[in-house]
PDB file of N, CA and C in Angstrom:
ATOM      1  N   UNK A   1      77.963  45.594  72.507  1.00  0.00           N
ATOM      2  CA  UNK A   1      78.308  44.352  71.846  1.00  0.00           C
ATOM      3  C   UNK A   1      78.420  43.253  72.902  1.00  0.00           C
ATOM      4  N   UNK A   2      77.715  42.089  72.551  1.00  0.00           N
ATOM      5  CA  UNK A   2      77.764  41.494  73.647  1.00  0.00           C
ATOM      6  C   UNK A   2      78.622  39.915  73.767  1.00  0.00           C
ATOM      7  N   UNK A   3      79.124  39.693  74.123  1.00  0.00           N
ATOM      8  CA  UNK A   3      80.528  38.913  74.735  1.00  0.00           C
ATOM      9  C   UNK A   3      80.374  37.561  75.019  1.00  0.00           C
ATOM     10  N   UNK A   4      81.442  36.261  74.924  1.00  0.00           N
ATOM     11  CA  UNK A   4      81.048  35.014  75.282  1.00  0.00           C
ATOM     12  C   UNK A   4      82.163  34.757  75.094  1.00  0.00           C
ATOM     13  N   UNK A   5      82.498  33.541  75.898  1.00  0.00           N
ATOM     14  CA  UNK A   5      83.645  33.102  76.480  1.00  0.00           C
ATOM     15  C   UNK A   5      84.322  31.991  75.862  1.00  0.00           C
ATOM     16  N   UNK A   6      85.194  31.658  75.453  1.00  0.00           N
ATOM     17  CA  UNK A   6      85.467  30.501  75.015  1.00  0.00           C
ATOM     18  C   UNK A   6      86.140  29.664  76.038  1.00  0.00           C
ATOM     19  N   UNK A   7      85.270  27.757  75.847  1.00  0.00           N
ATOM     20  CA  UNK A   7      85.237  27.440  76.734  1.00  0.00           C
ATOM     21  C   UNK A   7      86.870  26.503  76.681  1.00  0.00           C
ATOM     22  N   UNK A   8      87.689  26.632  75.520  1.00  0.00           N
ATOM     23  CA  UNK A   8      88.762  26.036  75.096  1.00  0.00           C
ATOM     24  C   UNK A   8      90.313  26.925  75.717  1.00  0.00           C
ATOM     25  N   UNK A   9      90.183  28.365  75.948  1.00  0.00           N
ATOM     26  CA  UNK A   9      91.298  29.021  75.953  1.00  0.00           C
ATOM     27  C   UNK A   9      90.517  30.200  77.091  1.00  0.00           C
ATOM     28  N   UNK A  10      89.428  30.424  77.217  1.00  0.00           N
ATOM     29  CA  UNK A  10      89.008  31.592  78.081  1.00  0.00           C
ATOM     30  C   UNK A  10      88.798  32.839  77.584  1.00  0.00           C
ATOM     31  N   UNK A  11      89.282  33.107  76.804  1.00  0.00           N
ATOM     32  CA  UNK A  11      89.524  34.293  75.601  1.00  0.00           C
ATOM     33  C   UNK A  11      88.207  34.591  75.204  1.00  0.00           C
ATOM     34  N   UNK A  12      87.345  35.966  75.674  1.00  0.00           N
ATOM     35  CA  UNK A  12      86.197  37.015  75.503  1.00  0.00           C
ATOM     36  C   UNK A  12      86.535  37.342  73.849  1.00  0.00           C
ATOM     37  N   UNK A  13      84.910  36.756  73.013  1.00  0.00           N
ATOM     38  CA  UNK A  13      85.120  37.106  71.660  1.00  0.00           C
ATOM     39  C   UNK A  13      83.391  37.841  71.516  1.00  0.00           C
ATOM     40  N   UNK A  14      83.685  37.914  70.767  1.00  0.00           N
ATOM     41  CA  UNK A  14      81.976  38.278  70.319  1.00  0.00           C
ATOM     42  C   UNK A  14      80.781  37.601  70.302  1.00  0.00           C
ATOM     43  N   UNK A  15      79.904  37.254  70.853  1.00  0.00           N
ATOM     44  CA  UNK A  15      78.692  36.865  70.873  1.00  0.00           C
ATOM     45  C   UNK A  15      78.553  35.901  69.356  1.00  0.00           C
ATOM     46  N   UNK A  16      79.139  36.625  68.100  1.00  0.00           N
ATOM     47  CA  UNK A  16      78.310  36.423  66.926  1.00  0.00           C
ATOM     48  C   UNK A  16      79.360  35.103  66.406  1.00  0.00           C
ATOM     49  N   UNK A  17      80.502  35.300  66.554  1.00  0.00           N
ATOM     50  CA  UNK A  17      81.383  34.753  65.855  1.00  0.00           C
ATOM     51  C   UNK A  17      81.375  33.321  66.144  1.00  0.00           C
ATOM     52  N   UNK A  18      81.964  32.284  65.268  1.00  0.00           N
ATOM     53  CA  UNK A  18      81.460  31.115  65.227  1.00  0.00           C
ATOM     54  C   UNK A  18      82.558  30.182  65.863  1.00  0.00           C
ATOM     55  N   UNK A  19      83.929  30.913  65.405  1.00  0.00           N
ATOM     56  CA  UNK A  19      84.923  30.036  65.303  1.00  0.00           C
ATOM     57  C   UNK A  19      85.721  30.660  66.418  1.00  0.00           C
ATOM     58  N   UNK A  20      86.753  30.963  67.926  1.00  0.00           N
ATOM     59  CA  UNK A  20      87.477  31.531  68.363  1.00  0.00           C
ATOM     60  C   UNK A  20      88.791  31.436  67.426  1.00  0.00           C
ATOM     61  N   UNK A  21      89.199  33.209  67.577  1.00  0.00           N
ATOM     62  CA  UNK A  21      89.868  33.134  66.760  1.00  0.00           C
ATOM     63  C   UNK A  21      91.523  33.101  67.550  1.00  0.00           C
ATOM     64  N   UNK A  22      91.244  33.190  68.516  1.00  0.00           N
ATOM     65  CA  UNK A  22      93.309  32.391  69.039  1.00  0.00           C
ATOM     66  C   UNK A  22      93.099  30.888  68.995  1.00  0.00           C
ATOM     67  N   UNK A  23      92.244  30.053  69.512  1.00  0.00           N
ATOM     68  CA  UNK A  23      92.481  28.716  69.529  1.00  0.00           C
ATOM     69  C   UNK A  23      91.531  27.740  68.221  1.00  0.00           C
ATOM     70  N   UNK A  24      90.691  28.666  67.663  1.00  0.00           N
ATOM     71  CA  UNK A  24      90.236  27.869  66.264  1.00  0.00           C
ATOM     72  C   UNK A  24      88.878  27.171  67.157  1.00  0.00           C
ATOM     73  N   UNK A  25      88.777  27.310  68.158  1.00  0.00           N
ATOM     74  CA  UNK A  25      87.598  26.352  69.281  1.00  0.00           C
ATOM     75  C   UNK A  25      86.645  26.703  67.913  1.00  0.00           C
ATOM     76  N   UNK A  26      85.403  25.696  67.550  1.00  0.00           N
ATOM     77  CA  UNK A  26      84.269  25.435  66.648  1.00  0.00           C
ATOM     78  C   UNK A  26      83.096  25.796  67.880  1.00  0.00           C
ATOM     79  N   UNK A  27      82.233  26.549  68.127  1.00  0.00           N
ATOM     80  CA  UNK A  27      81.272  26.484  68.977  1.00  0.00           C
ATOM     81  C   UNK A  27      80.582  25.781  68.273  1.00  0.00           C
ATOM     82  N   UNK A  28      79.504  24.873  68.946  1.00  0.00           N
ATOM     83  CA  UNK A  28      78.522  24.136  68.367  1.00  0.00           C
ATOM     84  C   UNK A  28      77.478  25.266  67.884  1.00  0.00           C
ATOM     85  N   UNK A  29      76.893  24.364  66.906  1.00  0.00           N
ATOM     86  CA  UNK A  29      75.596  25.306  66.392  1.00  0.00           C
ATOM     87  C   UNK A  29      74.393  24.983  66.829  1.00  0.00           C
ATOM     88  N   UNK A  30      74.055  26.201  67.107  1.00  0.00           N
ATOM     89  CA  UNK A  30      72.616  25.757  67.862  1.00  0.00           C
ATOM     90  C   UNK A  30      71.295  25.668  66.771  1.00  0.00           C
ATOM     91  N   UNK A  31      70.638  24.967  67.310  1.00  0.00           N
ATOM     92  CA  UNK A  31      69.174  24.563  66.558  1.00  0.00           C
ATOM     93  C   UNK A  31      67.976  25.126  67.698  1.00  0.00           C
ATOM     94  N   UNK A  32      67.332  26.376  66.692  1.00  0.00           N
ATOM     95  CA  UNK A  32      66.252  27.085  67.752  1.00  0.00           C
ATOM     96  C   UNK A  32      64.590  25.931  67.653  1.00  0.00           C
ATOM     97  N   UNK A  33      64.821  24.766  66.662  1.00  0.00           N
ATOM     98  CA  UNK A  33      63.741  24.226  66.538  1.00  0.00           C
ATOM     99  C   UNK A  33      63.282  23.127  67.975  1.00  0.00           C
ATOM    100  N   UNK A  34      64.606  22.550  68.561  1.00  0.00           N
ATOM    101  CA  UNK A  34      64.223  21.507  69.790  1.00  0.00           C
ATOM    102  C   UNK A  34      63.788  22.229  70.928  1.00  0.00           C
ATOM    103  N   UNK A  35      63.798  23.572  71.214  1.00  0.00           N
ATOM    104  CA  UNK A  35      62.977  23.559  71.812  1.00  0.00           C
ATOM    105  C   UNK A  35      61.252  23.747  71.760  1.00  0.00           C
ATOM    106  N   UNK A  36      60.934  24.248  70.714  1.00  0.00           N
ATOM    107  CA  UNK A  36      60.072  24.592  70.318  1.00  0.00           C
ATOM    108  C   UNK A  36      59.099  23.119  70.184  1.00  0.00           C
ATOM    109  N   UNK A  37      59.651  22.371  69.636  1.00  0.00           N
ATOM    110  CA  UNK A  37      59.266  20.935  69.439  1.00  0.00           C
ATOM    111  C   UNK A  37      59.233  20.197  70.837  1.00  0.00           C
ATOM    112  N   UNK A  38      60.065  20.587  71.803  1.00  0.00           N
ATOM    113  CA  UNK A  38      59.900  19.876  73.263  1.00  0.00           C
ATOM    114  C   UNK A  38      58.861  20.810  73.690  1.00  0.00           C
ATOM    115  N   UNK A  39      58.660  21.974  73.487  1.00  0.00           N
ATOM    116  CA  UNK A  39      57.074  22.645  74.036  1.00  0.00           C
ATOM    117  C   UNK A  39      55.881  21.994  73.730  1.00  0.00           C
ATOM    118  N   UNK A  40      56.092  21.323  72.522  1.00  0.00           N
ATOM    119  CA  UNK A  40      55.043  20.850  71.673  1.00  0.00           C
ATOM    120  C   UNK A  40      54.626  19.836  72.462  1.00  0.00           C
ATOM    121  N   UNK A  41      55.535  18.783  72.590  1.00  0.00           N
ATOM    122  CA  UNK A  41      55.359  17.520  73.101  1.00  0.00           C
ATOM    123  C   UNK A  41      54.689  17.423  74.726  1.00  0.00           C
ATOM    124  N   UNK A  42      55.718  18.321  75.448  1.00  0.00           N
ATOM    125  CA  UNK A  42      54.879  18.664  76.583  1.00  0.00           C
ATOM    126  C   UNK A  42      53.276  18.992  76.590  1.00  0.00           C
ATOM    127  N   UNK A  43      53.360  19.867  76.051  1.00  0.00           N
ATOM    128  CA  UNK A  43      51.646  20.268  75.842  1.00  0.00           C
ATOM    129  C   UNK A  43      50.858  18.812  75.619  1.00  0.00           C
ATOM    130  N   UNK A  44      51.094  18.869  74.477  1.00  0.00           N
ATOM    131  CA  UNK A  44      51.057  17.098  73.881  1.00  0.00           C
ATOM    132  C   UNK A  44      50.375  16.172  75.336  1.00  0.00           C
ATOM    133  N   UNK A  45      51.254  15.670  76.102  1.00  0.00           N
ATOM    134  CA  UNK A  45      51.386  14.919  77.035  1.00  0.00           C
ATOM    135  C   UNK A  45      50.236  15.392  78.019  1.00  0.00           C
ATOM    136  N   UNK A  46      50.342  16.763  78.487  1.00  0.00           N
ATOM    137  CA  UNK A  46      49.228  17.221  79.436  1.00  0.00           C
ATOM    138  C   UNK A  46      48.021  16.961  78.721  1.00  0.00           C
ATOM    139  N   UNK A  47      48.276  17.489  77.680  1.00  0.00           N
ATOM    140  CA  UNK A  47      46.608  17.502  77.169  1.00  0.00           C
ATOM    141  C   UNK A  47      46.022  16.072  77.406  1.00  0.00           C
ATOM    142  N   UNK A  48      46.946  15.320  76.354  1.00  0.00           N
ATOM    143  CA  UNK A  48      46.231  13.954  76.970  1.00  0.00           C
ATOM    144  C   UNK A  48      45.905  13.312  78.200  1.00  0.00           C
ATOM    145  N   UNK A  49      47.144  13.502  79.547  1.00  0.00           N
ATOM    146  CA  UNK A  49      46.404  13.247  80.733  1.00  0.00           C
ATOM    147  C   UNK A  49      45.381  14.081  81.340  1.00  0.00           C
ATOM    148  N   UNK A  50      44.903  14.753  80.606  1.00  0.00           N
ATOM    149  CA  UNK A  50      44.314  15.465  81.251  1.00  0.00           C
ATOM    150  C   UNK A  50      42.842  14.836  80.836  1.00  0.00           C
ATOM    151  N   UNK A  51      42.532  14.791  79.741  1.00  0.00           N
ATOM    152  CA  UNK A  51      41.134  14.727  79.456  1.00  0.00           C
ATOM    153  C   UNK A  51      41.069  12.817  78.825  1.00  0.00           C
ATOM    154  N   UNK A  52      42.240  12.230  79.498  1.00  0.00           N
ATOM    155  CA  UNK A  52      41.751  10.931  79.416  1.00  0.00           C
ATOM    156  C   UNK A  52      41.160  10.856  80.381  1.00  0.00           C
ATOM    157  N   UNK A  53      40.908  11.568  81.491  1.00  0.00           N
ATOM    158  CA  UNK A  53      40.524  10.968  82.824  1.00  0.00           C
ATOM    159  C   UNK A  53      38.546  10.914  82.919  1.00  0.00           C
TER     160      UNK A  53
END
């Protein structure tokens, strides 16, 4: 089971859990789409300098 820290109290909870449960800390929620979309854009960008030349 794998472990993460809360960055409010220090207190080792579970990987999965959302909320720490001694200090109530909210972890932010992550969004798996920005990066995927900053890959995009990168590409994006090369491609075009590349074959404007």
């Amino acid at each position: 089971m794998s472990k993460k820290e809360c960055p409010s109290c220090a207190m080792e909870i579970d990987e999965k859990e959302k909320e720490c449960p001694i200090c109530q800390y909210e972890f932010p929620k992550t969004n798996k789409i920005n990066p995927i979309v900053a890959l995009i854009i990168v590409i994006a960008i090369l491609f075009m300098l590349v074959y404007s030349i």
